[in-house]
C-alpha atoms as a PDB file:
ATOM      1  CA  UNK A   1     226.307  64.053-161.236  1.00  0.00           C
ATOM      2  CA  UNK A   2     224.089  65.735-163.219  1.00  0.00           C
ATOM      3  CA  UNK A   3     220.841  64.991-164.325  1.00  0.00           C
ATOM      4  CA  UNK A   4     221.917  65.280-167.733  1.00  0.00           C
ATOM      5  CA  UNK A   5     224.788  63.278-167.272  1.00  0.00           C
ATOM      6  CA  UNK A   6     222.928  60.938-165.243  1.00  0.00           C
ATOM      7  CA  UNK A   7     221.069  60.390-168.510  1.00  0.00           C
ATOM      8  CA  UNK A   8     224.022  60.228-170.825  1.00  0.00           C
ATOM      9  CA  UNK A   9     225.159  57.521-168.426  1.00  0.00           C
ATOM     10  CA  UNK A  10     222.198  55.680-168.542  1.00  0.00           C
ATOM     11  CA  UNK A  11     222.486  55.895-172.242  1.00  0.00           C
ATOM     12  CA  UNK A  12     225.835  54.267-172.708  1.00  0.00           C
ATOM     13  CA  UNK A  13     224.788  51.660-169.929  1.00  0.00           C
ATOM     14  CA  UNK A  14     221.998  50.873-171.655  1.00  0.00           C
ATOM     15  CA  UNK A  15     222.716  49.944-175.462  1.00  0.00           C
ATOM     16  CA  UNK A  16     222.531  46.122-174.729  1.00  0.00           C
ATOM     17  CA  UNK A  17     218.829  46.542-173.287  1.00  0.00           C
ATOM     18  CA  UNK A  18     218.347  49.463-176.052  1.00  0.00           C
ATOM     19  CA  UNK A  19     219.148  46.354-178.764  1.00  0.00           C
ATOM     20  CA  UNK A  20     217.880  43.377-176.975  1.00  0.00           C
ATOM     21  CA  UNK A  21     215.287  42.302-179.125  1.00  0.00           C
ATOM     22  CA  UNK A  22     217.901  42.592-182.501  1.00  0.00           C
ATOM     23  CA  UNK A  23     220.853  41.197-180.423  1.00  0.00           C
ATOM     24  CA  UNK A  24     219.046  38.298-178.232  1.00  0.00           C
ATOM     25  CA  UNK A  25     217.331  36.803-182.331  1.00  0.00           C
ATOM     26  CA  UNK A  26     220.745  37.336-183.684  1.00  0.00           C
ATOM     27  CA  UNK A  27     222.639  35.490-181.243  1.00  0.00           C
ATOM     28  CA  UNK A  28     219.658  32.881-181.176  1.00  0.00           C
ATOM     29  CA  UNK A  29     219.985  32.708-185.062  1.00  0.00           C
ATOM     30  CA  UNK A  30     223.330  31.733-184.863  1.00  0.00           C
ATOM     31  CA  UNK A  31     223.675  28.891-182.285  1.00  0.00           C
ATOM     32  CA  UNK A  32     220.682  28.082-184.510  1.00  0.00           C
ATOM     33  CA  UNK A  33     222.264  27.640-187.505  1.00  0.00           C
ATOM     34  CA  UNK A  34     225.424  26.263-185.434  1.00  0.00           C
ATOM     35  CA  UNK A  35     223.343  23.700-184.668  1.00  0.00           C
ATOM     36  CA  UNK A  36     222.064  22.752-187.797  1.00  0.00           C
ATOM     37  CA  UNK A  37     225.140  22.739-189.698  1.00  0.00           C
ATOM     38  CA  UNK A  38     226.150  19.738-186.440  1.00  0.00           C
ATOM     39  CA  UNK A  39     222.858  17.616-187.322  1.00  0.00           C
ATOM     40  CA  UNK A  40     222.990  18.108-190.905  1.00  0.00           C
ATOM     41  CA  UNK A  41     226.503  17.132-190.936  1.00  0.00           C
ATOM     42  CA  UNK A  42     225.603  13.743-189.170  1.00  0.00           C
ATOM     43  CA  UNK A  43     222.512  13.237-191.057  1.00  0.00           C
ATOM     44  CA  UNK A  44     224.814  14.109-194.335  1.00  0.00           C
ATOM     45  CA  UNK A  45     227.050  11.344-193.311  1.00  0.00           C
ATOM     46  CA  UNK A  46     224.592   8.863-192.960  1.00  0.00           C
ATOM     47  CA  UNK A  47     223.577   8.908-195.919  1.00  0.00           C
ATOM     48  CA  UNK A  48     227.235   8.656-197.390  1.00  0.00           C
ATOM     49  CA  UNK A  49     227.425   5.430-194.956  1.00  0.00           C
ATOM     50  CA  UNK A  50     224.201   4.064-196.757  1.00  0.00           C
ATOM     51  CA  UNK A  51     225.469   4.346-200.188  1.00  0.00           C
ATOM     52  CA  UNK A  52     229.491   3.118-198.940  1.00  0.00           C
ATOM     53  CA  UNK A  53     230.801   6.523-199.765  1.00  0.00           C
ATOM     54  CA  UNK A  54     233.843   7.922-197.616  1.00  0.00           C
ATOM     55  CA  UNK A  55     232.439  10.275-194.556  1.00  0.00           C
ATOM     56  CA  UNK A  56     233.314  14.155-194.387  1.00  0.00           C
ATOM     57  CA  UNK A  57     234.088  16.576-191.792  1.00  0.00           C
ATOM     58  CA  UNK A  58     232.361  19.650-190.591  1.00  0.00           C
ATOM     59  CA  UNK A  59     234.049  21.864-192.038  1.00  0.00           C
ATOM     60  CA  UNK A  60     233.785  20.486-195.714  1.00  0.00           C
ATOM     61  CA  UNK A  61     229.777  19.992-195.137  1.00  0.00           C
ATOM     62  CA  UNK A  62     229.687  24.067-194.243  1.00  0.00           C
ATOM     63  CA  UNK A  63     231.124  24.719-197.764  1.00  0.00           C
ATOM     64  CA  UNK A  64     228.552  22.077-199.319  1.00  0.00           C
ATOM     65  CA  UNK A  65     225.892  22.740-201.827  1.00  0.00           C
ATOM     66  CA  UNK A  66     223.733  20.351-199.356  1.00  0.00           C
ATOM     67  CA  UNK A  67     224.426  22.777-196.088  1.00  0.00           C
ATOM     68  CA  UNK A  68     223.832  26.203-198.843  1.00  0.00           C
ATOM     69  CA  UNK A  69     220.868  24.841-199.836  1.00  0.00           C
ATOM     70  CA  UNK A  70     219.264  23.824-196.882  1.00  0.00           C
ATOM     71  CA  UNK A  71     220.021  27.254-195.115  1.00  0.00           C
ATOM     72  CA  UNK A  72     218.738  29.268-198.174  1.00  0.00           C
ATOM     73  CA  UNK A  73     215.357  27.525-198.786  1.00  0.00           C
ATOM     74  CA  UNK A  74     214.514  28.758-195.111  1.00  0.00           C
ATOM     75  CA  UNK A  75     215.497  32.280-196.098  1.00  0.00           C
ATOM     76  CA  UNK A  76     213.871  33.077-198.864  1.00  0.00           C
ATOM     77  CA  UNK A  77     210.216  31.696-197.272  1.00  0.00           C
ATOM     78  CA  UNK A  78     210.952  33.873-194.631  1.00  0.00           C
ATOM     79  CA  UNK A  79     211.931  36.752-196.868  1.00  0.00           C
ATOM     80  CA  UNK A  80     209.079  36.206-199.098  1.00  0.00           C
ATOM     81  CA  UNK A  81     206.634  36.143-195.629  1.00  0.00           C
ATOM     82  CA  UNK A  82     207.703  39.588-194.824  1.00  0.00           C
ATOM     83  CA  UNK A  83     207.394  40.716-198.107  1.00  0.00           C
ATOM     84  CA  UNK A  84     203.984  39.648-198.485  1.00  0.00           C
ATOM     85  CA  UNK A  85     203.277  41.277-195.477  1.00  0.00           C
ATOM     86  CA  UNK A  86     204.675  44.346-195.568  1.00  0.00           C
ATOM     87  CA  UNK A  87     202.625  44.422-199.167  1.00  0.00           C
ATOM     88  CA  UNK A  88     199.760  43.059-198.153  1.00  0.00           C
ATOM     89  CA  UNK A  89     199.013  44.833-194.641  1.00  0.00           C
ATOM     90  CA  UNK A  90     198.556  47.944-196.875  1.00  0.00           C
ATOM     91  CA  UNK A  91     195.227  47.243-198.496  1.00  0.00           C
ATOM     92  CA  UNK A  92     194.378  43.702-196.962  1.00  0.00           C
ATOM     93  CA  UNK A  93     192.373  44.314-193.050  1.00  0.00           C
ATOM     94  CA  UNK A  94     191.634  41.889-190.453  1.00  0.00           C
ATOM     95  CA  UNK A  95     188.823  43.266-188.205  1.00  0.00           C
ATOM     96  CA  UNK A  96     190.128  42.586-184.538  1.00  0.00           C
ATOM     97  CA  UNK A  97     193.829  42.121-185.292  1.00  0.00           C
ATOM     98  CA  UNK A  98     196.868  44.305-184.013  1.00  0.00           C
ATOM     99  CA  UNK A  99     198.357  43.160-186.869  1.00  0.00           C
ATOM    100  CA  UNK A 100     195.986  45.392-189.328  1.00  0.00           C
ATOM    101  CA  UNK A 101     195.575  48.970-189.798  1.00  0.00           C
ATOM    102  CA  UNK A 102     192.476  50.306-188.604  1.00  0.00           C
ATOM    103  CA  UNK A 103     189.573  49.533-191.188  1.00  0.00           C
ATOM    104  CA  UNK A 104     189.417  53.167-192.266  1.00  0.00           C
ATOM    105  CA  UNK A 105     192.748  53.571-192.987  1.00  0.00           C
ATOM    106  CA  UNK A 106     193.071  51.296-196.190  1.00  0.00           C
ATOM    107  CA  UNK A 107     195.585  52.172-198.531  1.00  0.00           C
ATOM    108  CA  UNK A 108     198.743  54.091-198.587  1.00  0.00           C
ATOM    109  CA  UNK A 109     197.314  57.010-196.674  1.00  0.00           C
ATOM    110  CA  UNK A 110     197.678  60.525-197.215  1.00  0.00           C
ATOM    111  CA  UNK A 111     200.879  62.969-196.698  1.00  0.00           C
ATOM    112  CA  UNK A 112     199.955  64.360-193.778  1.00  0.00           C
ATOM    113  CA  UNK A 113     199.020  60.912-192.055  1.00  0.00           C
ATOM    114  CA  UNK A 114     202.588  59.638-193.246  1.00  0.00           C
ATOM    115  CA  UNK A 115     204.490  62.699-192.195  1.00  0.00           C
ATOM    116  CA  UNK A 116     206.461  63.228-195.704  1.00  0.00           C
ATOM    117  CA  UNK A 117     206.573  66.227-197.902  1.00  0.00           C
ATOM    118  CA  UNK A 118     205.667  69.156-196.142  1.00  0.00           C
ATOM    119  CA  UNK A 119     204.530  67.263-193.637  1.00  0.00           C
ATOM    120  CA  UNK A 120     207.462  65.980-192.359  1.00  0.00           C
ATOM    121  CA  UNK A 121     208.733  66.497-188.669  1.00  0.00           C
ATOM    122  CA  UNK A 122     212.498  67.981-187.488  1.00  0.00           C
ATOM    123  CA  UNK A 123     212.829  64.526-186.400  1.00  0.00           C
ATOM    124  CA  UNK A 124     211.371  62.697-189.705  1.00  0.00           C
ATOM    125  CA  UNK A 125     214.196  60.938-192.037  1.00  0.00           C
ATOM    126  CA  UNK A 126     216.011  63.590-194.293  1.00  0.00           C
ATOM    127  CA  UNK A 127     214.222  61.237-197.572  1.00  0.00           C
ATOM    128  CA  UNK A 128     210.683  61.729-195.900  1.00  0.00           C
ATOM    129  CA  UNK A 129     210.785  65.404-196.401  1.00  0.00           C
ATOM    130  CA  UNK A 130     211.872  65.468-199.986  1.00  0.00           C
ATOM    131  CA  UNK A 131     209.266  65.798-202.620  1.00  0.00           C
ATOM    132  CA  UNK A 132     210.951  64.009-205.655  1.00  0.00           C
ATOM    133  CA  UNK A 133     212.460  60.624-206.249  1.00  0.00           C
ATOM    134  CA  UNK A 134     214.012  59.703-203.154  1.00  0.00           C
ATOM    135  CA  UNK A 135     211.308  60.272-200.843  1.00  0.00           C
ATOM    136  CA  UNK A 136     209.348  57.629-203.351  1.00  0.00           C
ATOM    137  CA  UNK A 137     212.237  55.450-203.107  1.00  0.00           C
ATOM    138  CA  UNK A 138     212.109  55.634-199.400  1.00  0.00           C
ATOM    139  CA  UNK A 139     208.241  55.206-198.508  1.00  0.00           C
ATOM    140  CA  UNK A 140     208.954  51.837-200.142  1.00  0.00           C
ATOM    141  CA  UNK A 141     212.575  50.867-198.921  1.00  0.00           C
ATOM    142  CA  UNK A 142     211.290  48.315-196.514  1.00  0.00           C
ATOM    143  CA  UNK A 143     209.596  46.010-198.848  1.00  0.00           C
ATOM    144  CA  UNK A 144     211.873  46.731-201.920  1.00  0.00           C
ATOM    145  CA  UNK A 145     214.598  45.911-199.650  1.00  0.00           C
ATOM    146  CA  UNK A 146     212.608  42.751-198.350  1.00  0.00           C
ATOM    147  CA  UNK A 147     211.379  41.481-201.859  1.00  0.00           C
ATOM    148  CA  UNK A 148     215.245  41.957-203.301  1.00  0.00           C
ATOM    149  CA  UNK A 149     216.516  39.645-200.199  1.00  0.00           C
ATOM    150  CA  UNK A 150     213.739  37.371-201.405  1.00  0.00           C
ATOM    151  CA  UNK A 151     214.645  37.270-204.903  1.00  0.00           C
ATOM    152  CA  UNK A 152     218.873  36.749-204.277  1.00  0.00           C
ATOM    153  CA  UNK A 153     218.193  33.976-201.618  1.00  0.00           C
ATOM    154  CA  UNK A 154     216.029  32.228-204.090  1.00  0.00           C
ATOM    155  CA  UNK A 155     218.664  32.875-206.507  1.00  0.00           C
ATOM    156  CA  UNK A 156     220.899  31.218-204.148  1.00  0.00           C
ATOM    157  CA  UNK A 157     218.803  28.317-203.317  1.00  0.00           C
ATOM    158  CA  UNK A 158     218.660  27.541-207.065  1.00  0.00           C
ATOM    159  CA  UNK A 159     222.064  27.341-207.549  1.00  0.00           C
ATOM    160  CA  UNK A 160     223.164  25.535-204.660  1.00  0.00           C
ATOM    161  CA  UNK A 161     220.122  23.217-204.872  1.00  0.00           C
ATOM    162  CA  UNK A 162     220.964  22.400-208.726  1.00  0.00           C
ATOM    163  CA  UNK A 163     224.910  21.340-207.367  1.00  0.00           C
ATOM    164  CA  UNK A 164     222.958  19.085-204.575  1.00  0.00           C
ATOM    165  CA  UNK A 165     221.270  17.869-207.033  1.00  0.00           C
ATOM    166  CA  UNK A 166     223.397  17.097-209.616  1.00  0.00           C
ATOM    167  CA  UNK A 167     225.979  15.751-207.081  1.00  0.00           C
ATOM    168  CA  UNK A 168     223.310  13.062-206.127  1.00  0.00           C
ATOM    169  CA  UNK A 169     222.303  12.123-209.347  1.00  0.00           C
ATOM    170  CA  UNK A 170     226.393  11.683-210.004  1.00  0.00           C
ATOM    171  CA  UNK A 171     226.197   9.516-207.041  1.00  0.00           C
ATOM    172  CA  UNK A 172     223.547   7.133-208.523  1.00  0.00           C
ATOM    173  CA  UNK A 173     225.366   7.197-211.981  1.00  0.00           C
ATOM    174  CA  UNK A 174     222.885   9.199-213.795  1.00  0.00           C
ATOM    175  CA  UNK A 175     223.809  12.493-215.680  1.00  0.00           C
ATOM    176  CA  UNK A 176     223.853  16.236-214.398  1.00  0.00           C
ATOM    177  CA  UNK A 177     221.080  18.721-215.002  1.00  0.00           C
ATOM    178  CA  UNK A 178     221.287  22.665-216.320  1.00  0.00           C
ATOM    179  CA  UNK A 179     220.410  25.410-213.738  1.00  0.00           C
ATOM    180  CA  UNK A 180     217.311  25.618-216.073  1.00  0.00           C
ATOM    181  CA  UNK A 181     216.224  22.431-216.014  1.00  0.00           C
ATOM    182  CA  UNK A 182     216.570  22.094-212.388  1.00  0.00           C
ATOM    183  CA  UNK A 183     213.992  25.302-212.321  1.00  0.00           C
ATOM    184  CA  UNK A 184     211.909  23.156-213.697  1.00  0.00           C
ATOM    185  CA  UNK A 185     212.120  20.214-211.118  1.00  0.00           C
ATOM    186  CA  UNK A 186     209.739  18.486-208.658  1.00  0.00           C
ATOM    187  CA  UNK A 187     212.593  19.031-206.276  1.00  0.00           C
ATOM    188  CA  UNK A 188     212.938  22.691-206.617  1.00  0.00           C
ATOM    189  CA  UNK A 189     209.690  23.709-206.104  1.00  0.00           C
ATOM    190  CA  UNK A 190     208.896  20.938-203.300  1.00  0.00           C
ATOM    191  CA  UNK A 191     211.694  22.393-201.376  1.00  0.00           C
ATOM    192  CA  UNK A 192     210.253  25.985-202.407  1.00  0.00           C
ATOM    193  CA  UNK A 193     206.514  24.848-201.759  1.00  0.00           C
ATOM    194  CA  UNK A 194     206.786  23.563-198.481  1.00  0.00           C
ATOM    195  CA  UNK A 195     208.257  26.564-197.028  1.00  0.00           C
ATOM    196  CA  UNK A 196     205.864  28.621-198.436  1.00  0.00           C
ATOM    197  CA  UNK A 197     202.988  27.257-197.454  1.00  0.00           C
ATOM    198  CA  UNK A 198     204.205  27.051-193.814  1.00  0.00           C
ATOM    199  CA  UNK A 199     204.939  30.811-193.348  1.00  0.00           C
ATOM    200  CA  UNK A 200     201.457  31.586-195.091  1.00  0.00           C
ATOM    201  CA  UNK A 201     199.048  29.357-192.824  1.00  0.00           C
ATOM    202  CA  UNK A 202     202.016  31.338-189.606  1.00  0.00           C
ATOM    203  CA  UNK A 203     200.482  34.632-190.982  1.00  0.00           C
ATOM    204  CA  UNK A 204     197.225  33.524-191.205  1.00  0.00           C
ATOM    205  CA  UNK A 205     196.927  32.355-187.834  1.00  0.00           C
ATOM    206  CA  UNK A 206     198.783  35.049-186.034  1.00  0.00           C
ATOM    207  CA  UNK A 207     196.204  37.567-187.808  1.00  0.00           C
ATOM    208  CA  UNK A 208     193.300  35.798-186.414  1.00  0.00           C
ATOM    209  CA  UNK A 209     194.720  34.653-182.886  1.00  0.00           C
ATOM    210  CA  UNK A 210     195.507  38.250-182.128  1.00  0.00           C
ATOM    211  CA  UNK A 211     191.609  39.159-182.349  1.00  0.00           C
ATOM    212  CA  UNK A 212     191.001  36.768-179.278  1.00  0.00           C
ATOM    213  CA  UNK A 213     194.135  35.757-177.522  1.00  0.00           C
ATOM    214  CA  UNK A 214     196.846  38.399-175.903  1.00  0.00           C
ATOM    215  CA  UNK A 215     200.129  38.434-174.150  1.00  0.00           C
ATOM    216  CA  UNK A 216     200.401  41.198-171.762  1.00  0.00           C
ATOM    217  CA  UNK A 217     203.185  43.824-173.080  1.00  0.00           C
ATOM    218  CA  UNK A 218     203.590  42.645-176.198  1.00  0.00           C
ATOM    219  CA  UNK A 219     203.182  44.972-179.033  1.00  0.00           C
ATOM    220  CA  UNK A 220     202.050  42.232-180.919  1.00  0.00           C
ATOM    221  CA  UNK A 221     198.927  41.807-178.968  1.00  0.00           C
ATOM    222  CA  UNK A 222     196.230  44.192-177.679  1.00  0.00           C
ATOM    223  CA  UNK A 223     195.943  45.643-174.491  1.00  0.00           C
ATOM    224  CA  UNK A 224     194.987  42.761-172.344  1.00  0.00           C
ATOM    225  CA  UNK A 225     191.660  44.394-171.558  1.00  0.00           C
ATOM    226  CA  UNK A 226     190.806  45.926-175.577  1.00  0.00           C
ATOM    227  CA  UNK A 227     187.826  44.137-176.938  1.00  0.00           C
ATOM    228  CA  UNK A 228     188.039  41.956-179.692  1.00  0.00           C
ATOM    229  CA  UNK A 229     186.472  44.118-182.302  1.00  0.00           C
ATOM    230  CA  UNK A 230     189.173  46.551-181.331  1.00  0.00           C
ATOM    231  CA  UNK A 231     191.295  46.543-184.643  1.00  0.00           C
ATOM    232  CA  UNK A 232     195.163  48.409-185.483  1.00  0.00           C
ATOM    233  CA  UNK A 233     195.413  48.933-181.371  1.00  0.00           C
ATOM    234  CA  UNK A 234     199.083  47.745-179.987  1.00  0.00           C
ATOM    235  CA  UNK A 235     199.751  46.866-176.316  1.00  0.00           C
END
């Protein structure tokens, strides 16, 4: 065999180690969420048996506004986390941190560091070389595209927390509330709140921690040996 096949070989043979890293979290996410949608279920039920309501099955709970809204509220603080990020790592520096740019490259940086326009490689995205609209659109897919999953999980969590809502205040005899009103709620924002505030302090620390601490071939750390002023540098 040739070289060249050798490599083509290697290529096919290779996709699930090419994908690990997407495949492995994926998988992960969804004995996760299998998971979840088991303890939830029981935890669901409990409560039923507490106020001497009739126990459901699993598959009923998956199509519940309790299950929907518990699965969204964790998606949109994680959507809103990257989109922060992605945002924020732009102009905002930590001196020390893998996770910043260097401290002399604040801001959105010039064509020719970002490889668009005329600038743009053979091997750049077709968008990158374009000098009108779409290249705009495209130097800013990742958070539009991060901020918009935000916004329709939040969405989502509103409307399937207002039916959990409303189907426990049915429960205890009191009346429904509007979508609106339940914007407006202690329990909408608490569930909001508290996810928020968790992925911010995760940010936070990770910034920092990378200054000092490293795991050896990770690109989210230094170089083992890079000293801590060392800032932007990837192992």
């Amino acid at each position: 065999m040739t070289p060249d096949g050798a490599h083509r070989t290697g290529h096919r043979g290779g996709f699930w180690r090419s994908n690990s890293l997407t495949l492995t979290f994926g998988g992960a996410f969804l004995v996760v969420l299998a998971a979840q949608a088991v303890a939830g279920n029981a935890e669901f039920n409990e409560q039923l048996a507490v106020e001497g309501l009739q126990r459901i099955g699993l598959g009923p709970y998956l199509m519940s506004s309790d299950f929907a809204v518990d699965v969204t509220e964790n998606w949109q603080s994680e959507f809103l986390q990257f989109f922060l990020y992605v945002y924020g790592t732009v102009y905002l520096l930590q001196r020390g941190s893998p996770e910043s740019k260097p401290l002399d490259r604040v801001g959105i940086e010039s064509e020719r560091d970002q490889r668009v326009g005329e600038h743009a490689t053979p091997e750049s995205p077709r968008w990158a070389a374009d000098k009108g609209r779409r290249q705009s659109v495209y130097a800013h897919s990742l958070g539009l595209v991060m901020a918009g999953l935000f916004l329709l999980s939040w969405l989502a969590q509103s409307v399937a927390g207002t039916a959990a809502h409303n189907e426990m205040r049915l429960r205890q005899l009191q009346d429904p509330v509007s979508w609106a009103s339940y914007l407006g709620s202690a329990d909408f924002w608490s569930r909001s709140l508290q996810n928020w505030q968790s992925e911010l302090v995760a940010v936070a620390s990770m910034a920092v921690l990378s200054v000092y601490l490293r795991q050896r071939g990770s690109p989210e750390s230094k170089p083992v040996g890079s000293p801590h002023h060392a800032t932007g540098v990837e192992g």
